[in-house]
N, C-alpha and C. Protein backbone atom coordinates (compact mmCIF):
# COMPACT_ATOMS: atom_id res chain seq x y z
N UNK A 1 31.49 4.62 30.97
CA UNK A 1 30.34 5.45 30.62
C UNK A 1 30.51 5.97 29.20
N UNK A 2 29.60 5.80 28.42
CA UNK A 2 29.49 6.39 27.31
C UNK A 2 29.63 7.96 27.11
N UNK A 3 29.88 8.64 25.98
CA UNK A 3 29.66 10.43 25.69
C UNK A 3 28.15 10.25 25.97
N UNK A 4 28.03 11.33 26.10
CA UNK A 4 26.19 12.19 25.92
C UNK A 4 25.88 11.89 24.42
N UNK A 5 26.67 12.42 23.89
CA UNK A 5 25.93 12.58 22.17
C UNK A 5 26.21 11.39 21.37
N UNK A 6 26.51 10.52 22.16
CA UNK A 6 26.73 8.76 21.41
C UNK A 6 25.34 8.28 22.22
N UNK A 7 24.86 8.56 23.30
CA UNK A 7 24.27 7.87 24.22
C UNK A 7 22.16 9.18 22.90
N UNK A 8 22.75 10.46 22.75
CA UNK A 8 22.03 11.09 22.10
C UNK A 8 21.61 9.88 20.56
N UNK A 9 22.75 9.92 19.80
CA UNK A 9 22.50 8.74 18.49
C UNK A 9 21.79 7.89 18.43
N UNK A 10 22.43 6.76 19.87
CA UNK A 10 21.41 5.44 19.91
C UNK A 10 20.05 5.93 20.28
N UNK A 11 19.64 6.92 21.08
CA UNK A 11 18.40 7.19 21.73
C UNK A 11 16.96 7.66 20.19
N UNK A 12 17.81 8.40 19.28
CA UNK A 12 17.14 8.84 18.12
C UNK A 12 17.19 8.20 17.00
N UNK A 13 17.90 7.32 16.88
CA UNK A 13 18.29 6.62 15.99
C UNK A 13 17.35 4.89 15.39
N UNK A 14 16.49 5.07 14.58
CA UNK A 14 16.44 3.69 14.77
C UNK A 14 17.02 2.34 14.82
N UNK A 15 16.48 1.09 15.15
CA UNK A 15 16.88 -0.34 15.62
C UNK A 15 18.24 -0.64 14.85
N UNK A 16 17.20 -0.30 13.44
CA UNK A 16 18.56 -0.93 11.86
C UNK A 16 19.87 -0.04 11.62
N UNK A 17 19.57 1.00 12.57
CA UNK A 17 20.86 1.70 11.70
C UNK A 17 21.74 2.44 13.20
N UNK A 18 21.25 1.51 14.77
CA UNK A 18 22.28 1.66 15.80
C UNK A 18 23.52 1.15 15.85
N UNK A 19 23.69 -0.63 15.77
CA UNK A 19 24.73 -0.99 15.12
C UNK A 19 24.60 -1.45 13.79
N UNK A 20 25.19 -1.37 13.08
CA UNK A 20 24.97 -1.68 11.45
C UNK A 20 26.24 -2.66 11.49
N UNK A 21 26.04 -4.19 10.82
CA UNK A 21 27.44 -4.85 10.48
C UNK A 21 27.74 -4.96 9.49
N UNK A 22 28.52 -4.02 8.40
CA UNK A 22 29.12 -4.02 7.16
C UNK A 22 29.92 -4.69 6.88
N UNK A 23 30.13 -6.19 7.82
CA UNK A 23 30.83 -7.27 7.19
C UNK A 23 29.68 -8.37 6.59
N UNK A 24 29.01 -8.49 7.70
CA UNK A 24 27.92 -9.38 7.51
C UNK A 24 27.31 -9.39 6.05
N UNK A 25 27.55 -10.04 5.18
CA UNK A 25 27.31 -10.42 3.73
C UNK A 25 25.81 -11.06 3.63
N UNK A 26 24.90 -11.01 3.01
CA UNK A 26 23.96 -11.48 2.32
C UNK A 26 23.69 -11.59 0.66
N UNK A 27 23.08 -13.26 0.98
CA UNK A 27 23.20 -13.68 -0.50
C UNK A 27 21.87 -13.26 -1.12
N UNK A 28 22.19 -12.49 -2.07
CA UNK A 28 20.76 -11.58 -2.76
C UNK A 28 20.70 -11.15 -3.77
N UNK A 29 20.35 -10.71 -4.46
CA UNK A 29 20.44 -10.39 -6.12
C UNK A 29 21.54 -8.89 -6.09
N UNK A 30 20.84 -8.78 -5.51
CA UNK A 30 22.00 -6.83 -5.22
C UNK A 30 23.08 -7.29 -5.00
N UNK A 31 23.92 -8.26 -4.07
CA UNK A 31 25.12 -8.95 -3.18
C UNK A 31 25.24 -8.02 -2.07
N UNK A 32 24.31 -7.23 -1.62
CA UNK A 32 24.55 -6.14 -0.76
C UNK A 32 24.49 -6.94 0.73
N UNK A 33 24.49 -5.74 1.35
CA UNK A 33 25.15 -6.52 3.25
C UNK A 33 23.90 -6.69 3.46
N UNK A 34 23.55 -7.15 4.76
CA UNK A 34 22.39 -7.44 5.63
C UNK A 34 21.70 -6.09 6.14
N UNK A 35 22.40 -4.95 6.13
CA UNK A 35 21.99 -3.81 6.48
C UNK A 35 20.65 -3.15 5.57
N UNK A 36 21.55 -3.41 4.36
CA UNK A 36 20.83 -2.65 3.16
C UNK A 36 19.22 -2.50 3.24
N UNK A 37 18.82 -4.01 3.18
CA UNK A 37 17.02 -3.85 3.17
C UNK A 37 16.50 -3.18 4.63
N UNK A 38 17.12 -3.35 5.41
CA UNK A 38 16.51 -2.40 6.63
C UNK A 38 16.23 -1.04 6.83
N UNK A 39 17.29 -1.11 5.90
CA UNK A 39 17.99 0.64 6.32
C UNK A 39 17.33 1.39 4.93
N UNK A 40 16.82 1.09 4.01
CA UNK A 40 16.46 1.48 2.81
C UNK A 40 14.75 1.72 3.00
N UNK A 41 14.46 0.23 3.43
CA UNK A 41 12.53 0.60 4.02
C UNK A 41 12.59 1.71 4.93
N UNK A 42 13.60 1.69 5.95
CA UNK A 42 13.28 2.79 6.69
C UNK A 42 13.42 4.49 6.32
N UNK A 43 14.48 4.41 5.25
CA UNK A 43 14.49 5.67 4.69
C UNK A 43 13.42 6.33 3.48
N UNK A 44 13.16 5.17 3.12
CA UNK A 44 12.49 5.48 2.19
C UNK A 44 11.10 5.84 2.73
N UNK A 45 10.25 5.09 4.19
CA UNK A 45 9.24 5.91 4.72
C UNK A 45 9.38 7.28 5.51
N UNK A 46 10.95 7.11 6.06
CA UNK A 46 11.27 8.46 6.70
C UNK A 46 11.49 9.80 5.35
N UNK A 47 11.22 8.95 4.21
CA UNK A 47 11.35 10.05 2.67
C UNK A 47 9.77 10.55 2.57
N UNK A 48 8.74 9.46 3.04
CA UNK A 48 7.52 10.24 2.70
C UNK A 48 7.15 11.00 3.75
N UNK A 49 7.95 11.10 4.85
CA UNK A 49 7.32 11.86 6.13
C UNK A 49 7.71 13.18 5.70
N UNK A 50 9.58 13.46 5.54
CA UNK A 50 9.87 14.29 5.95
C UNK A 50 10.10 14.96 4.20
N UNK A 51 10.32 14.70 3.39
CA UNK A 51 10.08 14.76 1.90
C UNK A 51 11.17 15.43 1.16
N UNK A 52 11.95 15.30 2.60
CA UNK A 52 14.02 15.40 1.73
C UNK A 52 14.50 14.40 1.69
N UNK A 53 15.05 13.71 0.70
CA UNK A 53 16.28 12.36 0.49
C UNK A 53 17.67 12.47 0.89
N UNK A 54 17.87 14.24 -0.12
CA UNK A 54 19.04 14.51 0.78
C UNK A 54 19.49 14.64 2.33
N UNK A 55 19.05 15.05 3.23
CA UNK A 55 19.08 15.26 4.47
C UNK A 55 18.96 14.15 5.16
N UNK A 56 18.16 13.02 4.64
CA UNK A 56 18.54 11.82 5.07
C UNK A 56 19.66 10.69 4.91
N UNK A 57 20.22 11.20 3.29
CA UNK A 57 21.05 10.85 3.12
C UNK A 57 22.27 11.12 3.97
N UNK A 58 22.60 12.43 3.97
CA UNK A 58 23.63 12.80 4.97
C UNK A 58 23.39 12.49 6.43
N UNK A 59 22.23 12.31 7.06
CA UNK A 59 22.32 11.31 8.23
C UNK A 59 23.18 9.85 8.27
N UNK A 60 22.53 8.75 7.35
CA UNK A 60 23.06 8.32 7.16
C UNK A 60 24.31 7.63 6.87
N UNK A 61 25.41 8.75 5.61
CA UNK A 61 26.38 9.05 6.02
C UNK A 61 27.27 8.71 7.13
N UNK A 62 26.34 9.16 8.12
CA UNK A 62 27.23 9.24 9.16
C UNK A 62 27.18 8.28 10.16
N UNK A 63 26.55 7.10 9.93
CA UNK A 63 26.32 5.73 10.50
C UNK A 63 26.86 4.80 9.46
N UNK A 64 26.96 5.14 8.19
CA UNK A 64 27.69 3.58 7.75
C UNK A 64 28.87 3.83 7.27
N UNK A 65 29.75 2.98 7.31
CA UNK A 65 31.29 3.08 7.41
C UNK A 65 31.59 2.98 6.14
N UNK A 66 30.81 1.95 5.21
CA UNK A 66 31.54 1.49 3.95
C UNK A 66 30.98 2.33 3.08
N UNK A 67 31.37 2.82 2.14
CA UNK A 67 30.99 3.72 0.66
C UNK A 67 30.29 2.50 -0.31
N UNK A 68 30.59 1.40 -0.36
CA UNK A 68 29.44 0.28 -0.78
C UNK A 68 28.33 0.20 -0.20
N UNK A 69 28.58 0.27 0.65
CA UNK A 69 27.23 -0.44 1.64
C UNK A 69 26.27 1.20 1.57
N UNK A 70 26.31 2.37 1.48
CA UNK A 70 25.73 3.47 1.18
C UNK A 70 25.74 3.60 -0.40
N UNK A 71 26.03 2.96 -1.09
CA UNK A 71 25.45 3.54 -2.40
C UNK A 71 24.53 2.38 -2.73
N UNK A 72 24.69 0.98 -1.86
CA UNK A 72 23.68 -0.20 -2.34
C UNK A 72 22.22 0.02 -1.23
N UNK A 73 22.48 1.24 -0.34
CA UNK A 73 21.34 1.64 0.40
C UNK A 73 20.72 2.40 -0.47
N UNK A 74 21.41 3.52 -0.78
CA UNK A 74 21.04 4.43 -1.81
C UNK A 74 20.29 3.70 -3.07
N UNK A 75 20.30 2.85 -3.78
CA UNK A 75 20.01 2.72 -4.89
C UNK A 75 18.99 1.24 -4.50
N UNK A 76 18.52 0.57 -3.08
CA UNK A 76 17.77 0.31 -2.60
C UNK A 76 16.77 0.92 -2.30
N UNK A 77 17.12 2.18 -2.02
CA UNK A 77 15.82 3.33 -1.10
C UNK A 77 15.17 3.80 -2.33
N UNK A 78 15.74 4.17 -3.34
CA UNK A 78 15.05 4.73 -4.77
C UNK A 78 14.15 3.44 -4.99
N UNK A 79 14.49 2.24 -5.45
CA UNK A 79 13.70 1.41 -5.96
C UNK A 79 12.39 1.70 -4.73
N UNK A 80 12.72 1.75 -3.44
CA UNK A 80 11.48 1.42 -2.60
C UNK A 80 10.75 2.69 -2.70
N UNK A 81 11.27 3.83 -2.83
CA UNK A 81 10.29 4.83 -3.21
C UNK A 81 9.74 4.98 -4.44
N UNK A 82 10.37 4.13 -5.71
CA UNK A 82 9.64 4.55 -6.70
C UNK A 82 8.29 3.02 -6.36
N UNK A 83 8.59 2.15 -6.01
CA UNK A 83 7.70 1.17 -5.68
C UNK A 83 6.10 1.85 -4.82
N UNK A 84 6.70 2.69 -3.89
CA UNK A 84 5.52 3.46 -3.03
C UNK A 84 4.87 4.67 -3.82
N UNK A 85 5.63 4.57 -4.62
CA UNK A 85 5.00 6.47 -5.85
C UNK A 85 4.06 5.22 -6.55
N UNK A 86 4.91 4.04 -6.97
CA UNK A 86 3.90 3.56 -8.23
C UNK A 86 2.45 2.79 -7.75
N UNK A 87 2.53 2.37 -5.96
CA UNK A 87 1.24 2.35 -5.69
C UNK A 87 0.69 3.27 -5.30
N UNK A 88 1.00 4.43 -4.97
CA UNK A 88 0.01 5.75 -4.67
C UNK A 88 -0.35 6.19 -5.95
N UNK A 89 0.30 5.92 -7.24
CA UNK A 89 -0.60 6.51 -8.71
C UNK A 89 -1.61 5.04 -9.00
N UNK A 90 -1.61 4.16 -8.63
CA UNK A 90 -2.29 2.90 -9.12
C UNK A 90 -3.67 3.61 -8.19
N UNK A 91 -3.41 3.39 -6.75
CA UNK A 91 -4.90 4.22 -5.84
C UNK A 91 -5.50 5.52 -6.41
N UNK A 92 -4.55 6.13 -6.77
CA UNK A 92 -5.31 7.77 -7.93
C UNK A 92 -5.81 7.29 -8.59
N UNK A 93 -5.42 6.18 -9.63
CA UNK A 93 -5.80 6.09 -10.71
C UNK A 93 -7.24 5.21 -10.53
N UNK A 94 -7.28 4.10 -9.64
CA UNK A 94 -8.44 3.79 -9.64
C UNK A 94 -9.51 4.49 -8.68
N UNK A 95 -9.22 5.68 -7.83
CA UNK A 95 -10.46 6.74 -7.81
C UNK A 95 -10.61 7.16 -9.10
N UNK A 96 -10.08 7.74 -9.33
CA UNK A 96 -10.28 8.32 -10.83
C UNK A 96 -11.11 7.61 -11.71
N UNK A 97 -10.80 6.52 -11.38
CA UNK A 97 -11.47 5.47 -12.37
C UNK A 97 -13.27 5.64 -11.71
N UNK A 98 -12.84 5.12 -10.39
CA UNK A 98 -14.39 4.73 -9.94
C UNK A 98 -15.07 6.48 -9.86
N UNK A 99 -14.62 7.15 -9.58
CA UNK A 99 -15.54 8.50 -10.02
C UNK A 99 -15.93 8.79 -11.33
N UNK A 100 -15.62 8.26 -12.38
CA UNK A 100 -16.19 8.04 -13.37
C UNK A 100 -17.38 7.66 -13.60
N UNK A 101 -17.61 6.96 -12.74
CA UNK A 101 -18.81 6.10 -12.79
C UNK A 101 -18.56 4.49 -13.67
N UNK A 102 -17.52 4.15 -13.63
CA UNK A 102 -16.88 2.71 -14.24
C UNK A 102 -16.43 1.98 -12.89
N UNK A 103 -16.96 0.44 -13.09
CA UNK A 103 -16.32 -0.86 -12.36
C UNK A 103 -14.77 -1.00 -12.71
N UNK A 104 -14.32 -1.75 -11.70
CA UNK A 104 -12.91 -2.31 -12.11
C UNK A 104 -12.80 -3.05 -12.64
């Protein structure tokens, strides 16, 4: 039988980041593990919900083993949030635009 508060983790925890395999290598421009892109989309939308990085970060933390494999999440999750900032100013920008009274 499992603890309560291991059996608590998997229950709250999402899919990508219950078991995580920080051996498992993927060939990719980053060289980062197989974890990385999972675990980075997911933080980075759990960044627009809850609108701390830190606090997710330190979740985190505490599911991945390697200090590589968390700073190539880390510096995955930024790119994907600045990717989601730079299409939420592209949608401002073209209301903005079309309340003008200008076509695209």
């Amino acid at each position: 039988m499992q603890p309560l508060y291991r059996l608590e983790k998997e229950k709250f925890s999402p899919p990508e980041l219950r078991h995580p395999q920080p051996e498992t290598r993927m060939d990719n421009v980053l060289g980062g593990y197989c974890v990385v892109e999972p675990i980075a989309s997911y933080l980075a939308n759990l960044k627009n919900i809850m609108g701390n990085l830190m606090l997710i970060l330190i979740m985190t933390i505490k599911v991945v083993k390697s200090f590589k494999v968390l700073i190539a999440i880390l510096k995955e999750t930024t790119k994907k949030i600045n990717e989601q900032n730079m299409q939420k100013f592209k949608v401002y920008l073209m209301r903005q635009w079309m309340r003008s009274g200008r076509n695209p």
